[in-house]
Protein backbone atom coordinates (compact mmCIF):
# COMPACT_ATOMS: atom_id res chain seq x y z
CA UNK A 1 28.38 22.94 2.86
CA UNK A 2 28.28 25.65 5.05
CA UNK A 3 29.78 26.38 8.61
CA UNK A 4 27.05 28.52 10.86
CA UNK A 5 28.52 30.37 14.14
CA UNK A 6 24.94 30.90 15.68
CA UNK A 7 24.96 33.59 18.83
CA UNK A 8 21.99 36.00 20.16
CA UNK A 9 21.73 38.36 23.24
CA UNK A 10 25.39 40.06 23.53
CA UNK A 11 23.92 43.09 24.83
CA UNK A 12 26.97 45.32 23.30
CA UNK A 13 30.00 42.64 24.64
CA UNK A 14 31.87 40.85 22.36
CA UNK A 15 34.04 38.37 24.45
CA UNK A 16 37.57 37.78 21.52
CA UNK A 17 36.66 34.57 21.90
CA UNK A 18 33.56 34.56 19.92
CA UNK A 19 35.69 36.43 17.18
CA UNK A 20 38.34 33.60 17.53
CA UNK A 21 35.27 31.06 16.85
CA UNK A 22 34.66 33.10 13.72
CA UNK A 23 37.94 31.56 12.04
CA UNK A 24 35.91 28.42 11.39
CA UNK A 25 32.59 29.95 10.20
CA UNK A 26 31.54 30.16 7.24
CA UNK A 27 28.39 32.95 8.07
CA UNK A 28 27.46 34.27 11.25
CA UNK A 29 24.04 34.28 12.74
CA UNK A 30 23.01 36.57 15.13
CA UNK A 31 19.40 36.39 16.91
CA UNK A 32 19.35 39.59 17.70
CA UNK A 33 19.71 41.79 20.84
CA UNK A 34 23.51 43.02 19.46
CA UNK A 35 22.62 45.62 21.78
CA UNK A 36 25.33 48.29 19.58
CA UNK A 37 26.28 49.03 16.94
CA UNK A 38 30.24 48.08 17.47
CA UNK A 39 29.08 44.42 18.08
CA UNK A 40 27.72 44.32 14.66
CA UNK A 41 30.40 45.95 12.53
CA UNK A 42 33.19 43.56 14.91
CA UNK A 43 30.93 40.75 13.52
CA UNK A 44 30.44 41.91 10.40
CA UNK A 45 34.75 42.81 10.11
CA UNK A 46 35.18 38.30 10.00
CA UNK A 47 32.45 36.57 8.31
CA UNK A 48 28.92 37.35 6.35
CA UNK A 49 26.37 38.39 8.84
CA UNK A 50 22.78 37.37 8.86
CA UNK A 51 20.49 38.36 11.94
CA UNK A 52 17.24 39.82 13.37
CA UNK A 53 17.21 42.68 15.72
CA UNK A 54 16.35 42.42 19.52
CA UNK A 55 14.05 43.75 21.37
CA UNK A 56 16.70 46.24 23.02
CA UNK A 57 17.91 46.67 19.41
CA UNK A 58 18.29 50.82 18.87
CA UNK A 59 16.87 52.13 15.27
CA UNK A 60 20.14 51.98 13.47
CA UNK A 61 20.41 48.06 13.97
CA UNK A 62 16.40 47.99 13.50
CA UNK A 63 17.08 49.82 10.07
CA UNK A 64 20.10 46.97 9.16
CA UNK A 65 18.22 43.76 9.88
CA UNK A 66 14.41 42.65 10.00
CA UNK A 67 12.28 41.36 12.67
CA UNK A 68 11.96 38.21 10.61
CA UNK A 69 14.30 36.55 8.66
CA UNK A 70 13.04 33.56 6.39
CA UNK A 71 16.44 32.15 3.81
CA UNK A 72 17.14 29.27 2.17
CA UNK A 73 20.78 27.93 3.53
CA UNK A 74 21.79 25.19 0.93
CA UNK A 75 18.49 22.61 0.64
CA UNK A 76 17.60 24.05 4.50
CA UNK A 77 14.71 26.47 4.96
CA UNK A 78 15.59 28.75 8.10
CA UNK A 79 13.67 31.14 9.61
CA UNK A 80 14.55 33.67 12.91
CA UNK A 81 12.74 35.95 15.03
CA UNK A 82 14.01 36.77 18.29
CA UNK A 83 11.05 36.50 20.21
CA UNK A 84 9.84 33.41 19.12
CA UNK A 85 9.56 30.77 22.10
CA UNK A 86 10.16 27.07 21.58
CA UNK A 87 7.83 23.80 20.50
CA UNK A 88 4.84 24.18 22.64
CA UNK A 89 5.44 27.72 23.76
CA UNK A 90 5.71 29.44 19.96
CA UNK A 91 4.95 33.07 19.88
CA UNK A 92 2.04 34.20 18.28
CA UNK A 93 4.13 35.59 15.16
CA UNK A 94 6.50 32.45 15.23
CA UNK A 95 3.39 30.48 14.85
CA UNK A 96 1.82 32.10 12.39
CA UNK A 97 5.37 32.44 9.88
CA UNK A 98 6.32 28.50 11.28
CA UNK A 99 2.72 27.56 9.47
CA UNK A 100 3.47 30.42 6.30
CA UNK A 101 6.71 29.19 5.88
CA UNK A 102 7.07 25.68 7.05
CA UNK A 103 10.94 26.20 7.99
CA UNK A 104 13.50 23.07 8.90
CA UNK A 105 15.18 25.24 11.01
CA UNK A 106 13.32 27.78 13.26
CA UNK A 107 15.99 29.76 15.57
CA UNK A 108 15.16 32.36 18.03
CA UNK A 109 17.01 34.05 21.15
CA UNK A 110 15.62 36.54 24.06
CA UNK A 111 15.17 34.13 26.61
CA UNK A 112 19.09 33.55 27.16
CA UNK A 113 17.55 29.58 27.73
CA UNK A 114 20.20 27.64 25.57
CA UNK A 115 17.84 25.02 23.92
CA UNK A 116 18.26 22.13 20.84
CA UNK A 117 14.88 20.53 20.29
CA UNK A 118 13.06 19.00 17.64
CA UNK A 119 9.75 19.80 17.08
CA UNK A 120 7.50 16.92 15.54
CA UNK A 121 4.16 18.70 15.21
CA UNK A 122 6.18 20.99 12.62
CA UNK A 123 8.70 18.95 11.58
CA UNK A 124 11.55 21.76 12.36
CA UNK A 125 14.76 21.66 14.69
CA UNK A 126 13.94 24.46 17.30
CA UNK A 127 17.32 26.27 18.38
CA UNK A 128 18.42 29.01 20.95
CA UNK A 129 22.17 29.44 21.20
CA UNK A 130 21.81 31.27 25.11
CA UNK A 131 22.94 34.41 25.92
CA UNK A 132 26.34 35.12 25.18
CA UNK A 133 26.51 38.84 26.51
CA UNK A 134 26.81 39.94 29.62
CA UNK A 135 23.33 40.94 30.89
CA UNK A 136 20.60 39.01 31.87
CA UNK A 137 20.11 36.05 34.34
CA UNK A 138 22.02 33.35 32.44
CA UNK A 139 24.87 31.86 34.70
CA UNK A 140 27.19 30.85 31.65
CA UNK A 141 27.68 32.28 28.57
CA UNK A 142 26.87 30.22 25.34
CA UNK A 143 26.64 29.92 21.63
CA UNK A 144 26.07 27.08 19.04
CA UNK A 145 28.07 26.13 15.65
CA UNK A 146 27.19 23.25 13.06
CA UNK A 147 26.65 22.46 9.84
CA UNK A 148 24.65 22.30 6.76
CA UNK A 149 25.40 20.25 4.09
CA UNK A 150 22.51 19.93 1.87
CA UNK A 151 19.28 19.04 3.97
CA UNK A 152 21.07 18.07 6.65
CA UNK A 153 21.89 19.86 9.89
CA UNK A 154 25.17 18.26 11.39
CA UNK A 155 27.44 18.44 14.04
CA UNK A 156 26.03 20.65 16.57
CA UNK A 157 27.99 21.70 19.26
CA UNK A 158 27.43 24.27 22.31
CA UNK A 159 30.05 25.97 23.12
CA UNK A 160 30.78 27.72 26.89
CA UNK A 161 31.96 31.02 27.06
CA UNK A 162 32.38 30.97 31.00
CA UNK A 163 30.70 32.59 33.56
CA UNK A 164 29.54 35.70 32.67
């Protein structure tokens, strides 16, 4: 079993209460836009760190984590791009690795649109945790943390950071 914190877009601001969150986590998954360096190694300080970089990602970050990441968590195949859309509205390159590499579990970020669908053309749960930085034109900050145990995906909650 494993507990996922799942965040994207902090554009460089940690709120302490994502760090707080951390304390229950297992691994933390970031869908990129970390936006520095600092948010990274603050991340990387509490739990094991997976992620993509963003599209406002600088070269260090783009030199630490992949544009794609495709992993096996427990019986669950996962895969993350940060500009990948949602069922219906895929990305070209989320398209093409959805059909490569048949995930359960696509996640993506960018659009700082919190989102929880499931996708029956692909059989995959789509998720976007929000934006839980402080730029963009989200209202509220958010981020998402469940479960995997085995090949299921369980308990899924969103959780509010506040206004941003």
């Amino acid at each position: 079993m494993k507990r996922i914190l799942l965040l994207s877009d902090t554009h460089s601001y940690l709120d302490d209460r994502i760090l707080d969150y951390t304390a229950d986590a297992d691994e933390i998954w970031h869908c990129g836009d970390f936006g520095s360096m600092e948010v990274v190694e603050a991340l990387e300080k509490n739990k094991p760190l997976l992620g993509v970089f963003g599209n406002i990602d600088e070269a260090k970050i783009r030199t630490i984590f992949p544009e794609i990441l495709s992993f096996q968590c427990e019986e669950v195949a996962v895969l993350m791009i940060h500009i990948g859309g949602y069922p219906g509205r895929y990305s070209a390159l989320a398209r093409q690795e959805i059909a490569d590499k048949k995930p359960k579990l696509f996640i993506s970020g960018h659009s700082h649109i919190l989102k929880a669908m499931y996708d029956k053309k692909n059989d995959l749960l789509h998720l976007n945790p929000g934006a839980c930085g402080k730029v963009g034109w989200h209202q509220v900050r958010t981020m998402m943390r469940f479960t995997i145990y085995k090949n299921e995906i369980r308990d899924l909650e969103v959780i509010e950071l506040g206004a941003k």
